[in-house]
Protein backbone atom coordinates (compact mmCIF):
# COMPACT_ATOMS: atom_id res chain seq x y z
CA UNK A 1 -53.04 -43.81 32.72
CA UNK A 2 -51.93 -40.74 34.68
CA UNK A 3 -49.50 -41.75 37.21
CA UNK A 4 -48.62 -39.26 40.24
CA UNK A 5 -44.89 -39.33 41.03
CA UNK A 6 -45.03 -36.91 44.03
CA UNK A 7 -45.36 -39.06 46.91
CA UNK A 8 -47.11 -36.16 48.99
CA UNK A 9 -49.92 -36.25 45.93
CA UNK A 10 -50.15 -39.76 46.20
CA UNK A 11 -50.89 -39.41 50.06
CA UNK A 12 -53.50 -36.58 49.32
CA UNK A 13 -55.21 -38.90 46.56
CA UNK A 14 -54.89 -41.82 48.68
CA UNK A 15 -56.77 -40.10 52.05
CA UNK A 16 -59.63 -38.83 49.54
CA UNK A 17 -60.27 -41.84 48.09
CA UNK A 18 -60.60 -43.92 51.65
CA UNK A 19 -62.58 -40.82 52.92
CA UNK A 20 -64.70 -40.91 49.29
CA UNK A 21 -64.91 -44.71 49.90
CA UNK A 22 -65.99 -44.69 53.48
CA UNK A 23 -68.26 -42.10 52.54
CA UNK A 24 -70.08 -43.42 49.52
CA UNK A 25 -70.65 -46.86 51.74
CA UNK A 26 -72.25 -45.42 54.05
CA UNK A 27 -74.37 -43.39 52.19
CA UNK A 28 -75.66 -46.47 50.31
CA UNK A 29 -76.33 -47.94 53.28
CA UNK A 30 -78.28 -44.81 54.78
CA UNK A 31 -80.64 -44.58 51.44
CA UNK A 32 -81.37 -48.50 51.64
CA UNK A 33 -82.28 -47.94 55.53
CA UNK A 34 -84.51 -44.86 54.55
CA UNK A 35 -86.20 -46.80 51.59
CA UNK A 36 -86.90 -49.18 53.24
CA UNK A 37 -88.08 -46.78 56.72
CA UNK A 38 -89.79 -44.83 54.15
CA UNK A 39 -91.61 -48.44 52.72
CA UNK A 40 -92.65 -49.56 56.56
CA UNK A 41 -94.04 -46.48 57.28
CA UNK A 42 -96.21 -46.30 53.50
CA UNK A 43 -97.45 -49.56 54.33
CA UNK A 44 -98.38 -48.70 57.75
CA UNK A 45 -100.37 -45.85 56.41
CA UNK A 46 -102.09 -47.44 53.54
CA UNK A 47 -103.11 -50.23 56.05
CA UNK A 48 -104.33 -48.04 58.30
CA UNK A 49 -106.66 -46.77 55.45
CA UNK A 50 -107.46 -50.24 54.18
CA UNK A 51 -108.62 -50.97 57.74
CA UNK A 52 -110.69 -47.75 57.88
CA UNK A 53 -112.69 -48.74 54.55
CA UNK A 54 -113.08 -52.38 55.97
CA UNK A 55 -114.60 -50.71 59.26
CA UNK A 56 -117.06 -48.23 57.18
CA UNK A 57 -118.14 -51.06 54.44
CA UNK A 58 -118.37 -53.39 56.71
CA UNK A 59 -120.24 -51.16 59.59
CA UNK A 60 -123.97 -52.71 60.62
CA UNK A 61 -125.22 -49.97 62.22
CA UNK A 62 -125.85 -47.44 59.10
CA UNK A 63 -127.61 -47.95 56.00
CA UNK A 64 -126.49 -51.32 54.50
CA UNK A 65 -127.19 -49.98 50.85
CA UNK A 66 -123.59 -49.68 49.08
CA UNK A 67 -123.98 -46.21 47.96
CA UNK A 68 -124.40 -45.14 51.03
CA UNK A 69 -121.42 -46.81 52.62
CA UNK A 70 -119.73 -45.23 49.50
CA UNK A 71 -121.01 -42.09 50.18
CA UNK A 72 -119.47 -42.16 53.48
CA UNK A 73 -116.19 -42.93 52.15
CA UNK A 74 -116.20 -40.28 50.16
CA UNK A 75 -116.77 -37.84 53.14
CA UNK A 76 -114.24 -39.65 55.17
CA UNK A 77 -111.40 -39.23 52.87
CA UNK A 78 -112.40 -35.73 52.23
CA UNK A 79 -108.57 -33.57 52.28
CA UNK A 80 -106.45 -36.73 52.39
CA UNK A 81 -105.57 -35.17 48.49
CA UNK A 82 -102.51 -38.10 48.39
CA UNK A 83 -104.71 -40.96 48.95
CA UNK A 84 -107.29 -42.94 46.07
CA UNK A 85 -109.79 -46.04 46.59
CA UNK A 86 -111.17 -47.73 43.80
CA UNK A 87 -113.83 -50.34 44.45
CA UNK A 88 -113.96 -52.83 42.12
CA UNK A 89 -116.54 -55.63 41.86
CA UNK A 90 -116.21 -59.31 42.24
CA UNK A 91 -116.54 -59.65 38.60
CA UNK A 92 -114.25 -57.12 37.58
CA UNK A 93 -116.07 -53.69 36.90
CA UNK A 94 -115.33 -50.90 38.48
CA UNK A 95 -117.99 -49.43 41.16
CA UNK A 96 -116.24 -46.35 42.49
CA UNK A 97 -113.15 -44.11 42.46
CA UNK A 98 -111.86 -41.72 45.01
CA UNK A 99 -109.04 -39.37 43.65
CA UNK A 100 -108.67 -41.17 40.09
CA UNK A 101 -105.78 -39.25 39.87
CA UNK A 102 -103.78 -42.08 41.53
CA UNK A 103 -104.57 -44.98 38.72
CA UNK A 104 -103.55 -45.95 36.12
CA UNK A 105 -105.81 -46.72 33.14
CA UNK A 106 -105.40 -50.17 33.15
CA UNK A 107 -106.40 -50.25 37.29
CA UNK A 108 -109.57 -47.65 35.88
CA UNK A 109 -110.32 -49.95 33.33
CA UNK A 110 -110.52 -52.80 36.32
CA UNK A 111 -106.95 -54.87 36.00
CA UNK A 112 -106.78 -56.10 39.40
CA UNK A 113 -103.60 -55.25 41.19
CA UNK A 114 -102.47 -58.45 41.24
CA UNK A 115 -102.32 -58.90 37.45
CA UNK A 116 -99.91 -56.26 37.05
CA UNK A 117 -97.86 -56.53 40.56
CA UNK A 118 -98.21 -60.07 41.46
CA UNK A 119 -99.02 -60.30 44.89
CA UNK A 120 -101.42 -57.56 47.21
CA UNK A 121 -99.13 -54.76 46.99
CA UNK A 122 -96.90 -53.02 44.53
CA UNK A 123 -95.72 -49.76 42.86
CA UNK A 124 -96.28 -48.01 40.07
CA UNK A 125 -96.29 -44.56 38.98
CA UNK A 126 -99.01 -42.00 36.79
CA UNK A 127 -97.67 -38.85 34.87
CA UNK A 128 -94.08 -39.51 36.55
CA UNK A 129 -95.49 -39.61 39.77
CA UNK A 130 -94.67 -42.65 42.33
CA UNK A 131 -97.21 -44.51 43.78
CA UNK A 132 -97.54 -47.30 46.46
CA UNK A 133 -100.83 -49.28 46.71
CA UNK A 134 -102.11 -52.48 48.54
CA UNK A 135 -105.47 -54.40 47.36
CA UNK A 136 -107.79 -56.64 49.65
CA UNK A 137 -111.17 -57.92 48.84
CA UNK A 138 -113.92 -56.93 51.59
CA UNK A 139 -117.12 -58.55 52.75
CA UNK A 140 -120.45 -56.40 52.74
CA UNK A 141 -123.02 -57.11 55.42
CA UNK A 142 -126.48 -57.41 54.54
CA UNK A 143 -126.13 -57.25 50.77
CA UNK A 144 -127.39 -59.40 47.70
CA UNK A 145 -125.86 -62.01 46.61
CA UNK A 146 -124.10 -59.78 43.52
CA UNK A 147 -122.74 -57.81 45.62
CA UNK A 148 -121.25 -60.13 48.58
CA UNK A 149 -118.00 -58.45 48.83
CA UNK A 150 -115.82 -55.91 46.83
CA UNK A 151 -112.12 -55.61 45.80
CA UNK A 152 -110.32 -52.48 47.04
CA UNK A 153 -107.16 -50.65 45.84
CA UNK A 154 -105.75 -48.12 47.97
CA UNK A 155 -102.64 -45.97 46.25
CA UNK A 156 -100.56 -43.50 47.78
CA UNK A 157 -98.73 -40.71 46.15
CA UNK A 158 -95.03 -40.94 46.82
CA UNK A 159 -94.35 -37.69 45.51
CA UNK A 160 -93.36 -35.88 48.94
CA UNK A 161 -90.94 -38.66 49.88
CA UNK A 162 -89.21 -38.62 46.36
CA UNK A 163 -88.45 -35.35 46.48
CA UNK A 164 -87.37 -35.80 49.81
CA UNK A 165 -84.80 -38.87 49.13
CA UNK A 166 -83.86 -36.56 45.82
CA UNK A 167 -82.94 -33.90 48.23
CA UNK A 168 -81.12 -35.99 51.12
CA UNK A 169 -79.53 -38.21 47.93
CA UNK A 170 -77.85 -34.44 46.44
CA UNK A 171 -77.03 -33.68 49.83
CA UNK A 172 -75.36 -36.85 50.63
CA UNK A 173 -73.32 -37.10 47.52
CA UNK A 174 -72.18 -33.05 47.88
CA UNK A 175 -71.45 -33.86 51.07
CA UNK A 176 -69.37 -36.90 49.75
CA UNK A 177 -67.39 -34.32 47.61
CA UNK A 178 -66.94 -31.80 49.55
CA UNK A 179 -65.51 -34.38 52.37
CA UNK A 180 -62.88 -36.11 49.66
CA UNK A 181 -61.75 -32.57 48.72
CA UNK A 182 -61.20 -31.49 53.14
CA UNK A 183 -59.55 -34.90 53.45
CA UNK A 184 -56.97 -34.83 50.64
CA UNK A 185 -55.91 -30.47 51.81
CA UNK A 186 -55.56 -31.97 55.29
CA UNK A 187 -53.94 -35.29 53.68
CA UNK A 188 -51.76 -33.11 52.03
CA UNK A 189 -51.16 -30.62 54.74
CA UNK A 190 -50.07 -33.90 57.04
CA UNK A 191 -47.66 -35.41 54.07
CA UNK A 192 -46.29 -31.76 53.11
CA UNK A 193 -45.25 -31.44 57.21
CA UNK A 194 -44.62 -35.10 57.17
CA UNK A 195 -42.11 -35.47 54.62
CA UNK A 196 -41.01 -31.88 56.22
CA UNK A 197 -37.48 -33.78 57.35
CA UNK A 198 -36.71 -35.11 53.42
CA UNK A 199 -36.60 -32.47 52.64
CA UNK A 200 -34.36 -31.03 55.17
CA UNK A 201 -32.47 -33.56 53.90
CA UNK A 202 -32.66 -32.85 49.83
CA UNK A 203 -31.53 -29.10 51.22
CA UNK A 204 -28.76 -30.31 53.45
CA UNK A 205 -27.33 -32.48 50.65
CA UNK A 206 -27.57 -29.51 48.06
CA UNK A 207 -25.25 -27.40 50.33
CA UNK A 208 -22.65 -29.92 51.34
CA UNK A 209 -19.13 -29.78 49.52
CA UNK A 210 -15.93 -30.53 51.16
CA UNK A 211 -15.87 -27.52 53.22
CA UNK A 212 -19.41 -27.81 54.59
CA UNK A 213 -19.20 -31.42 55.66
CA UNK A 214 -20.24 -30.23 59.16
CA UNK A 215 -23.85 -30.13 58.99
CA UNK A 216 -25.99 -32.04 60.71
CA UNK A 217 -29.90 -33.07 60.65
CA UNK A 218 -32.08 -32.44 64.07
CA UNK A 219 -33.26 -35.95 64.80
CA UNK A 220 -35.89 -35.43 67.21
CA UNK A 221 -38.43 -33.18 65.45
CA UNK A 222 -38.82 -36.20 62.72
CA UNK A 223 -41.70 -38.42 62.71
CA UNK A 224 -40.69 -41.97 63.42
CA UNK A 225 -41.13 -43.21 60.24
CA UNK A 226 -38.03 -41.08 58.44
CA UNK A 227 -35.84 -40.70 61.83
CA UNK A 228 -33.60 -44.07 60.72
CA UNK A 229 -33.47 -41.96 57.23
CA UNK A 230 -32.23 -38.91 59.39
CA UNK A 231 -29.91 -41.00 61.68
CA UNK A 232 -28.61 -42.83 58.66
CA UNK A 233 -28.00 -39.77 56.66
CA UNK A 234 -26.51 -38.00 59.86
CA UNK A 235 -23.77 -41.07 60.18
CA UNK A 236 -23.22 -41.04 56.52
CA UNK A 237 -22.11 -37.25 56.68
CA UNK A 238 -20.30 -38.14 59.80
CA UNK A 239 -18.63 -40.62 57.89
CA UNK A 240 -17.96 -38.66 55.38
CA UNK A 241 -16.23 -35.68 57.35
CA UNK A 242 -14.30 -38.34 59.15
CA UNK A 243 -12.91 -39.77 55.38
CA UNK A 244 -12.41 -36.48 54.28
CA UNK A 245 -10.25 -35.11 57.23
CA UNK A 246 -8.35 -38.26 56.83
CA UNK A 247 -7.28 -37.85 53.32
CA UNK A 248 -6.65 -34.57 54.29
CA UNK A 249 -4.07 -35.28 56.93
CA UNK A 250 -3.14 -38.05 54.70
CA UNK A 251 -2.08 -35.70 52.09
CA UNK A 252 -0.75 -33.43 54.57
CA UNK A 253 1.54 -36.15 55.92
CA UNK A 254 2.74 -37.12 52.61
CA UNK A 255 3.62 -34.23 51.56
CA UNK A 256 5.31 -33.92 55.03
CA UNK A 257 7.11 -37.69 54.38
CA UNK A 258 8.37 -36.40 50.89
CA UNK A 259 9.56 -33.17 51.76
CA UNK A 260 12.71 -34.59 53.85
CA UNK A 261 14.11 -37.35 51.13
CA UNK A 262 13.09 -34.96 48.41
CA UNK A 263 15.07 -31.67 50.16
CA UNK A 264 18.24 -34.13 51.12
CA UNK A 265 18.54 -35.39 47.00
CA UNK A 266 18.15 -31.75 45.83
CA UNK A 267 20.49 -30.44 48.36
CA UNK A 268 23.24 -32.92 47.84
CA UNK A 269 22.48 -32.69 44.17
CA UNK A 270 23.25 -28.86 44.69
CA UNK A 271 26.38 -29.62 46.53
CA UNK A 272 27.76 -32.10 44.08
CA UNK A 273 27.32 -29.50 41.15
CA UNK A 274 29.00 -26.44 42.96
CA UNK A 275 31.91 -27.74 42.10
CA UNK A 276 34.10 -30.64 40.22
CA UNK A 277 34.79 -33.52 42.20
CA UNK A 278 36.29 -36.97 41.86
CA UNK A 279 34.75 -39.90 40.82
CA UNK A 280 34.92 -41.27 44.52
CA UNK A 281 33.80 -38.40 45.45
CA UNK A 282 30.26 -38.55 43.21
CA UNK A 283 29.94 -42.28 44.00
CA UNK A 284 29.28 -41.52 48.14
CA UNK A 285 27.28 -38.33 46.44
CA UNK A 286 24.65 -41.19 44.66
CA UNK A 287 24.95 -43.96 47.33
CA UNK A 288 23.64 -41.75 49.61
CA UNK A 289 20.47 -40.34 46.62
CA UNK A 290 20.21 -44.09 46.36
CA UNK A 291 19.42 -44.45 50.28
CA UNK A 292 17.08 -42.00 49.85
CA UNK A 293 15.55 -43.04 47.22
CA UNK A 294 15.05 -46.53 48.43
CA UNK A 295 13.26 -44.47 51.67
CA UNK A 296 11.30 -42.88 48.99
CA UNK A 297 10.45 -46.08 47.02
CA UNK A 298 9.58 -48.08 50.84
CA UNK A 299 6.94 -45.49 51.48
CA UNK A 300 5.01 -45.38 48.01
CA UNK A 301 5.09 -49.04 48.32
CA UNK A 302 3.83 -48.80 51.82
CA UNK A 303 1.23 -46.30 50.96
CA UNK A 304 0.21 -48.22 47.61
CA UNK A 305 0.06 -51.16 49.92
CA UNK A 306 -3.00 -49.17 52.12
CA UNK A 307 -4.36 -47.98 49.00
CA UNK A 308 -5.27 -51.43 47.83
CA UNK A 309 -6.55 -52.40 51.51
CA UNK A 310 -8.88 -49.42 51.69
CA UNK A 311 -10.24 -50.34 48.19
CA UNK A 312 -10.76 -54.13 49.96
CA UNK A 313 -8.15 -55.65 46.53
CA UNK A 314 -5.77 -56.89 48.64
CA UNK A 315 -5.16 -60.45 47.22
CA UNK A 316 -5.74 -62.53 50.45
CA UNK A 317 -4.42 -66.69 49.85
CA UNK A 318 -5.95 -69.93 51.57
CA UNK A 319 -3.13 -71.48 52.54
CA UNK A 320 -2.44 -73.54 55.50
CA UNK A 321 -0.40 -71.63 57.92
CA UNK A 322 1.56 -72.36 60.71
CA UNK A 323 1.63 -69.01 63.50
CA UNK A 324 4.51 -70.85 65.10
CA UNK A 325 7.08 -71.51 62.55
CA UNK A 326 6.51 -68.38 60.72
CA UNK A 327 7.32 -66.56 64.21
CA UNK A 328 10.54 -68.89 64.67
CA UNK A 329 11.25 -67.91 61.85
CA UNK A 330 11.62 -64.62 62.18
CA UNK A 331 12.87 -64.63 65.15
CA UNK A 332 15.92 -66.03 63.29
CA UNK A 333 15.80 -63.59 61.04
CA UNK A 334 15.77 -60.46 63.67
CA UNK A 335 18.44 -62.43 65.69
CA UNK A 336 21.41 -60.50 64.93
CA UNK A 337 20.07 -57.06 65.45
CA UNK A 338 18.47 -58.66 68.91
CA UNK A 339 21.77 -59.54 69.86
CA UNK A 340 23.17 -56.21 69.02
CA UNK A 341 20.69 -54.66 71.56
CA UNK A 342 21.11 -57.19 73.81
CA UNK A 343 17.18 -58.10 73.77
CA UNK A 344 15.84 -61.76 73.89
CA UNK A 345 12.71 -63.21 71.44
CA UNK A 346 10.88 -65.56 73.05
CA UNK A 347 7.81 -67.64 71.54
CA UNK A 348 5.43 -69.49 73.43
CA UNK A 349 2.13 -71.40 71.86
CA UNK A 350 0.92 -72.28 68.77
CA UNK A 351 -1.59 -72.22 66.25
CA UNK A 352 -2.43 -72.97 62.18
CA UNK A 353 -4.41 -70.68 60.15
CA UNK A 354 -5.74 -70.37 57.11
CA UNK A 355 -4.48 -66.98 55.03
CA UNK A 356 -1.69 -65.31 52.78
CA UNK A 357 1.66 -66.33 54.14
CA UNK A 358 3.68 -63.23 53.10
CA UNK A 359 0.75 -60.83 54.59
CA UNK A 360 0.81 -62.74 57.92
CA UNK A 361 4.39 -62.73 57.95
CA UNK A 362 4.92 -58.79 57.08
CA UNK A 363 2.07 -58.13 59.93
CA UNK A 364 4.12 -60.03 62.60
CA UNK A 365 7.82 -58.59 61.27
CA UNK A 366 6.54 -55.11 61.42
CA UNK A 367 5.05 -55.77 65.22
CA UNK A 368 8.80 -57.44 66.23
CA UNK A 369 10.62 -54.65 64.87
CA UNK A 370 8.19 -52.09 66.35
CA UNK A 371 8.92 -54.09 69.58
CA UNK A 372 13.02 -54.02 69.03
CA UNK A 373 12.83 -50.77 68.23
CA UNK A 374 11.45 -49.26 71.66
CA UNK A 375 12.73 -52.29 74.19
CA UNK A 376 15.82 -51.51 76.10
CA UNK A 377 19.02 -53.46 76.24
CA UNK A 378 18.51 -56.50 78.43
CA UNK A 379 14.79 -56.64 77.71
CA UNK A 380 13.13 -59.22 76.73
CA UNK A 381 10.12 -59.63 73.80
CA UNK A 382 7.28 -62.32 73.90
CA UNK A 383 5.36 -63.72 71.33
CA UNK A 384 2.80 -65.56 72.73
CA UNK A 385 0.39 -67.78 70.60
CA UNK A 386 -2.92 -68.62 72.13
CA UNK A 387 -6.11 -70.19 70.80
CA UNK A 388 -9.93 -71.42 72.18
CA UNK A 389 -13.45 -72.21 71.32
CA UNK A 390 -14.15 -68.79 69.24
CA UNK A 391 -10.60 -67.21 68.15
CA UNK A 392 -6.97 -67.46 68.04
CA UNK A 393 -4.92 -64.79 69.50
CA UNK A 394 -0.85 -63.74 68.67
CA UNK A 395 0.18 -61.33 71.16
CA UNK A 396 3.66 -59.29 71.09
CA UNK A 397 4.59 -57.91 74.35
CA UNK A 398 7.77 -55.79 74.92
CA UNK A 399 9.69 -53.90 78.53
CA UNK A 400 9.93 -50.19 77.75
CA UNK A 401 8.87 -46.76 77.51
CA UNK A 402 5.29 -46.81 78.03
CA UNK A 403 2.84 -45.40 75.75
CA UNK A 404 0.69 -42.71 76.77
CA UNK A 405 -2.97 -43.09 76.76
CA UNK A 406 -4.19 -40.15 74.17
CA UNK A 407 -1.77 -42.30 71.33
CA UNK A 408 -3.11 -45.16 72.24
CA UNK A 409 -6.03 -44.52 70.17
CA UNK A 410 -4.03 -43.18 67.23
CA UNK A 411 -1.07 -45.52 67.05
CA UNK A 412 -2.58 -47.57 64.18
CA UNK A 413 -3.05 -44.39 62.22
CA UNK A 414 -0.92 -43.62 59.45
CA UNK A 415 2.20 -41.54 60.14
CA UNK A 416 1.48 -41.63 63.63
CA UNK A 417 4.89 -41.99 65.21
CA UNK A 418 4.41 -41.18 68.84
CA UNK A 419 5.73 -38.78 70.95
CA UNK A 420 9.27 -37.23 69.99
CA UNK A 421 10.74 -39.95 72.39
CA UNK A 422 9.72 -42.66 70.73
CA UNK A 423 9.80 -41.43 67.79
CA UNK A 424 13.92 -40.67 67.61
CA UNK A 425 13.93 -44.84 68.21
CA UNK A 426 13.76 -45.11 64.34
CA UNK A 427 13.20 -43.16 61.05
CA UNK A 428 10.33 -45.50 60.19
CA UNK A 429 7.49 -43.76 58.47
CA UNK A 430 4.78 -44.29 60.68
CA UNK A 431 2.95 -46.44 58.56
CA UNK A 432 3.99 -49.99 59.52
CA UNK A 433 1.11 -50.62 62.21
CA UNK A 434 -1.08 -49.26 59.80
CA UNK A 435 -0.27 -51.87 57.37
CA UNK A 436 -0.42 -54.33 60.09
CA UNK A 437 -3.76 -53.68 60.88
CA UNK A 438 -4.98 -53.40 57.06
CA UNK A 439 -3.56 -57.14 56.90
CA UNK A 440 -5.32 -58.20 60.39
CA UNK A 441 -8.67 -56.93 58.64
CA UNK A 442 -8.29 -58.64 55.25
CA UNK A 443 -8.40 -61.49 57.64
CA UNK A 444 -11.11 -60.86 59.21
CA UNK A 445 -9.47 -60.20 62.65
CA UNK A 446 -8.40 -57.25 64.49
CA UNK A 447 -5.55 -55.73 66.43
CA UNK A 448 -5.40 -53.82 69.80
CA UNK A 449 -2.58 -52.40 71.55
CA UNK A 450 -2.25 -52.16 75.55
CA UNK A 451 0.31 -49.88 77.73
CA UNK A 452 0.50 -50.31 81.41
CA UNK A 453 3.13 -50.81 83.75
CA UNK A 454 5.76 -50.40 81.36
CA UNK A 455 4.57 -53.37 79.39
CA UNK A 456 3.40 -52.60 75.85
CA UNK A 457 1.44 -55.93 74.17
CA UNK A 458 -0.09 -55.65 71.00
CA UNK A 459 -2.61 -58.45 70.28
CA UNK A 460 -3.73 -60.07 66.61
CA UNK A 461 -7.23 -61.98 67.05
CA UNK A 462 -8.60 -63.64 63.95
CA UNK A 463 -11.86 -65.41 64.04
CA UNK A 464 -11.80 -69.17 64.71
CA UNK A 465 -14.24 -69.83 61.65
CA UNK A 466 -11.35 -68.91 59.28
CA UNK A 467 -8.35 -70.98 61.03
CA UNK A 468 -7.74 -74.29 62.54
CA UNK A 469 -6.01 -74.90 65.78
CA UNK A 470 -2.32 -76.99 66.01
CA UNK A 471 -0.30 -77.61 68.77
């Protein structure tokens, strides 16, 4: 079995073979209502002649010898070339024919009609020619007792309407062909413009690389039927561009995060081999490679750390989890360096939920020492615990510098360290909020981050279905 794998060829085949379909059905029906138009209108005629013998046998006011009635026949059917009579008698012999042509030798012979056909009408055909006939027996007036009444067979060559059917039958069934052929081009024609935006597609996709990740499908020339295809394939390329310019900034960035630990070790490593030095000396030479090095070693960590979140592996725990004590507890923990800046922690609420204790707790440290890092001295840092029907919320709120509106929308990204004012609060690498957030995901929550009034909150929601409320 021959199976079409072009979907435009299957469309073509499939609108020929409902047009071939359609078409044949209704051409059977057509012959069946001309057969049987055709078979009204042969009976009507041989009727008609069967009543015009009955009126000339049967007619009182000529000679009542049935020769002569015979005789009359025989002038009255004088150029009707497709019609025969044969009289027969009661007891079977045969008194007359008109146009034998039209018998058989059996009906010649005198078989009645109904011995062959079964009832008073019937087909049959001489010498390959059709014929229709109908058979009645008919009184005589006035003769002898022998010959009371005869049997007549009236046939009617078909000839003239087979050929016609023959004809109208070739016709129909070119016709047929010729139709299935005009309806699969046009069924083609309407797949080939059809599928016009597929292949758009097939070409668009053949020219994209990394550099060409900017091309885009027209949406509104394509039939309904593909336009989700276009849209879809229009947000995956989207997508795409949007990845790709993101690792490319993140390997920008890194490169620019490297260069400054990487420069300081070679240059003091440079500096410590101009020249001989004592041991003292070489020891504050590798504490201070070790400080960068631990920089170093913090940010491949950190970036390993978003590596594993984009590839969804971070190992996320069920455990029980109380919001509260974790955040007392680092609130102890960030209490000295609060002092130092003179800033008060402050916790209010509560809440239990159910996640990876260390993630949870490296979200919230990296949000309170954002928050230290930017609040003034004698400011003051909430963390405020909240929780209801649908979600539970942790919000950290800190006094300070406000945050302007345009990196509001890129403070989660990675490297993003603000404007140069906020950014000479720390030497941070710009990726703890991105962490945070990666961990706020994994939990199926998400973060936000709000700067008015020089009030900067950042808010953790995580869907109630995963957590369970405590006071």
């Amino acid at each position: 079995m021959i199976r079409i794998r072009s979907l435009t060829a299957r469309l073509a085949s499939l609108f020929a073979a409902l047009t071939a379909s359609l078409l044949v059905l209704a051409a059977v029906l057509f012959g069946r209502m001309l057969d049987a138009h055709f078979q009204e209108l042969d009976l009507h005629e041989l009727n008609g002649k069967l009543a015009l013998i009955r009126n000339t046998l049967q007619d009182e006011s000529g000679d009542p010898a049935l020769a002569e009635r015979i005789q009359v026949l025989e002038r009255a059917f004088v150029g009707h070339e497709s019609v025969g009579v044969l009289l027969r008698a009661i007891d079977g012999r045969v008194v007359h024919v008109i146009h034998p042509e039209h018998f058989t030798l059996a009906q010649r012979a005198g078989t009645p009609l109904a011995a062959t056909m079964g009832d008073g009408a019937g087909d049959w055909s001489v010498e390959g020619r059709p014929h229709r006939g109908v058979e009645a027996r008919v009184a005589l007036p006035g003769a002898g007792a022998g010959d009371a009444a005869v049997e007549v067979l009236v046939a009617l060559d078909l000839s003239h309407h087979a050929h016609f059917l023959a004809s109208v039958r070739s016709a129909t069934w070119g016709g047929v062909a010729v139709a299935a052929l005009v309806a699969a081009l046009f069924g083609w024609l309407a797949a080939h413009r059809g599928l016009a935006p597929l292949r758009r597609v097939t070409e668009t996709a053949r020219r994209l690389s990394a550099r060409q990740l900017g091309e885009r499908l027209a949406a509104g020339d394509a039939p309904l039927e593909v336009r989700d295809h276009v849209e879809a394939f229009n947000g995956m390329l989207a997508r795409l561009e949007a990845a790709f310019q993101r690792l490319a900034d993140y390997s920008a960035d890194i490169a620019h995060e490297l260069r400054t630990p990487v420069s300081n070790l070679m240059t003091q490593t440079q500096v410590a081999l101009s020249r001989s030095r004592t041991a003292e000396e070489y020891q504050d030479i590798l504490a201070s490679n070790l400080e960068e090095y631990e920089r170093i070693a913090r940010m491949v960590s950190d970036m390993l750390f978003l590596a594993k979140a984009d590839g969804n592996t971070l190992a996320r725990g069920g455990e029980s989890i109380d919001l509260a004590r974790e955040a007392d507890a680092l609130i102890d923990f960030y209490e000295a360096l609060a002092d130092e800046r003179r800033v008060r922690i402050v916790r209010t609420g509560g809440a239990t939920v159910r996640g990876d204790r260390a993630m949870l707790r490296r979200a919230l440290s990296n949000l309170i020492s954002n928050a230290l890092r930017h609040t003034p001295a004698g400011g003051e840092i909430t963390i405020a615990i909240e929780s209801d029907d649908a979600r539970i919320r942790l919000v950290v709120s800190n006094v300070g510098d406000p945050i302007p509106a345009d990196q509001l929308e890129r403070i989660f990204d990675r490297f993003h360290r603000g404007n140069a004012q906020r950014e000479s609060h720390g030497e941070g690498a710009g990726l703890g909020l991105a962490i945070t957030r990666s961990i706020v995901r994994a939990h199926g929550g998400e973060i936000s981050a709000r700067s008015s009034e020089g009030i900067t909150r950042f808010a953790i929601a995580i869907p109630r279905h995963t957590s369970t409320s405590a006071t």
